[in-house]
Protein backbone atom coordinates (compact mmCIF):
# COMPACT_ATOMS: atom_id res chain seq x y z
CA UNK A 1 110.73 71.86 144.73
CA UNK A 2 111.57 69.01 142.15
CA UNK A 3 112.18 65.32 143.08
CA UNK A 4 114.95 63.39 142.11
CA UNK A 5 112.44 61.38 139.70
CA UNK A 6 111.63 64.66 138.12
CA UNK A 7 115.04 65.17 137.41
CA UNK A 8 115.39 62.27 135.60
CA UNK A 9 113.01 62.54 133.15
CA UNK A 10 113.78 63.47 129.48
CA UNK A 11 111.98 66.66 128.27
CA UNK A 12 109.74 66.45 125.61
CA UNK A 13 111.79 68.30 123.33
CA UNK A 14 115.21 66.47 123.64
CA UNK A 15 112.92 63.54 123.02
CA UNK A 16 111.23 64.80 120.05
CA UNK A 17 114.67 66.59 118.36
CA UNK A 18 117.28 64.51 120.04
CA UNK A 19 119.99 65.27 122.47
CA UNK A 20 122.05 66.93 119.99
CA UNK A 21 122.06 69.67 117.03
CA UNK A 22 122.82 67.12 114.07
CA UNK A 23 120.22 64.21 115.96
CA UNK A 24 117.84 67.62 115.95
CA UNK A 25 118.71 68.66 112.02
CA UNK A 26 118.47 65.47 110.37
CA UNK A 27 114.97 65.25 112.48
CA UNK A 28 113.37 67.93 111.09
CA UNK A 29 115.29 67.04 107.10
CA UNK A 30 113.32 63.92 107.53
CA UNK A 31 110.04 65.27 108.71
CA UNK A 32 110.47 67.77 105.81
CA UNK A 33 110.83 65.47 103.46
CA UNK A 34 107.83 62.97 104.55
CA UNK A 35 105.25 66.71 104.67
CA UNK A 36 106.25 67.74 101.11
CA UNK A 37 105.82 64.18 99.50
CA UNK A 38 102.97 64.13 101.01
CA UNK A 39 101.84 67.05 99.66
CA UNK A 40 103.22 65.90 96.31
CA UNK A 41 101.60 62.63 96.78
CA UNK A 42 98.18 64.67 97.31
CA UNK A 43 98.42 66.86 94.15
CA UNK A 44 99.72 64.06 91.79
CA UNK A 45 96.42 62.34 92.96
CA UNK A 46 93.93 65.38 91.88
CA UNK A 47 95.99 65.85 88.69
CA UNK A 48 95.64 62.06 87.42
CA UNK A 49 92.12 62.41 88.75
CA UNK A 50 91.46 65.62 86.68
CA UNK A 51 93.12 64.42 83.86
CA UNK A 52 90.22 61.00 84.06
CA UNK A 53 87.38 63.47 84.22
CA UNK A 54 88.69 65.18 81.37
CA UNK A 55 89.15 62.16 79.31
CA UNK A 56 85.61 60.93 80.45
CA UNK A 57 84.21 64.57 79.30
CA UNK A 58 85.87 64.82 75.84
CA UNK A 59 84.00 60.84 75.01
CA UNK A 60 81.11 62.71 76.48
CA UNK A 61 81.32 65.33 74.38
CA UNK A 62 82.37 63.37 71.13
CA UNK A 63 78.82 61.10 71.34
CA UNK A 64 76.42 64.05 71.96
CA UNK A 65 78.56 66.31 68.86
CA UNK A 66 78.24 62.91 66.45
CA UNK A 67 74.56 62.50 67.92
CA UNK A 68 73.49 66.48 67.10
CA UNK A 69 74.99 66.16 63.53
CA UNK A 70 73.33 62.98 63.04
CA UNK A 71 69.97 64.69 63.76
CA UNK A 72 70.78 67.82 61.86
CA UNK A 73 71.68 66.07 58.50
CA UNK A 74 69.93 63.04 58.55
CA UNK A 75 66.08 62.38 59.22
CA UNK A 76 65.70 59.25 57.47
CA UNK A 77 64.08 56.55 59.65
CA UNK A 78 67.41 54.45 58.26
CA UNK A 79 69.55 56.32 60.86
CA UNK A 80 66.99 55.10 63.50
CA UNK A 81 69.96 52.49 64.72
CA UNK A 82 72.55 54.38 64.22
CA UNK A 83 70.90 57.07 66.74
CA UNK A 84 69.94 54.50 69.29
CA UNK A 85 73.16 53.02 69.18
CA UNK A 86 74.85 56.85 69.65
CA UNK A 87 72.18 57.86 72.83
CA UNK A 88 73.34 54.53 74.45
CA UNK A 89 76.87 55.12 73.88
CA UNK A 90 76.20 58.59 75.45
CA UNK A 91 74.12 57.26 78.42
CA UNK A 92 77.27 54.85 79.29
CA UNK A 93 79.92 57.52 78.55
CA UNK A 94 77.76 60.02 81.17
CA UNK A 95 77.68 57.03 83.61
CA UNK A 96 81.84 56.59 83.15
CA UNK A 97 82.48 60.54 83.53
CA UNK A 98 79.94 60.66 86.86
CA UNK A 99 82.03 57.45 88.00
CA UNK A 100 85.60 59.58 88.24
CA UNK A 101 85.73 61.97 91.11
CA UNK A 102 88.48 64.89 91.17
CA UNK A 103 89.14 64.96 94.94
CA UNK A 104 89.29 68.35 96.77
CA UNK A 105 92.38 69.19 98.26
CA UNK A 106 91.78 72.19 100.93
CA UNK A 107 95.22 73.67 101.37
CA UNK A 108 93.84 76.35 104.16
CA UNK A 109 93.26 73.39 106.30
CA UNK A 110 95.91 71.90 105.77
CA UNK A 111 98.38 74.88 106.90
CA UNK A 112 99.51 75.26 103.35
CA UNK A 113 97.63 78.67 101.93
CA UNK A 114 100.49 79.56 99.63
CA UNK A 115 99.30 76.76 97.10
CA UNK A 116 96.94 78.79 95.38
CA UNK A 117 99.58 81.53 94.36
């Protein structure tokens, strides 16, 4: 038997989607919206991210290529600075590239499997 004070009460889901079909559809428009910018949000974050690593890879990349041809055509104790100067540059550029992490967006989790198609 329900009391007069149960009566009263909203239900949960007239609270949640409003007490009528356009309150209810401009709800869920809006809570739409907010999931797939956040989604957006997410990936534009792991893109820039990648797109840092990759920058700090290629200056990786670009120090040890200039330091192997350096050893490979040149022997002369000249070079000696030259070299020391390049390993430096390549122990600073490894530092930068370990510095930039690509964050890990797991889309199962998240209720949203159809990302990786």
């Amino acid at each position: 038997m329900a009391f007069n004070r149960d009566l009263k009460l909203k239900s949960p889901m007239v609270e949640k989607s409003g007490s009528s079909l356009e309150e209810a559809f401009t709800n869920g428009m809006s809570e739409c919206r907010e999931h797939f910018r956040a989604m957006l949000f997410m990936c534009k974050q792991q893109l820039e991210a990648t797109i840092a690593k990759h920058a700090e890879e290629v200056e990786v990349y670009r120090v040890q290529g200039k330091l192997e041809l350096l050893e490979e055509l040149f022997s002369v104790e000249v070079v000696r600075s030259e070299k020391e100067k390049l390993e430096s540059k390549l122990v600073l550029a490894r530092a930068n590239m370990d510095i930039v992490k690509v964050p890990y967006i797991d889309w199962f989790k998240l209720g949203e499997p159809q990302m990786f198609d």
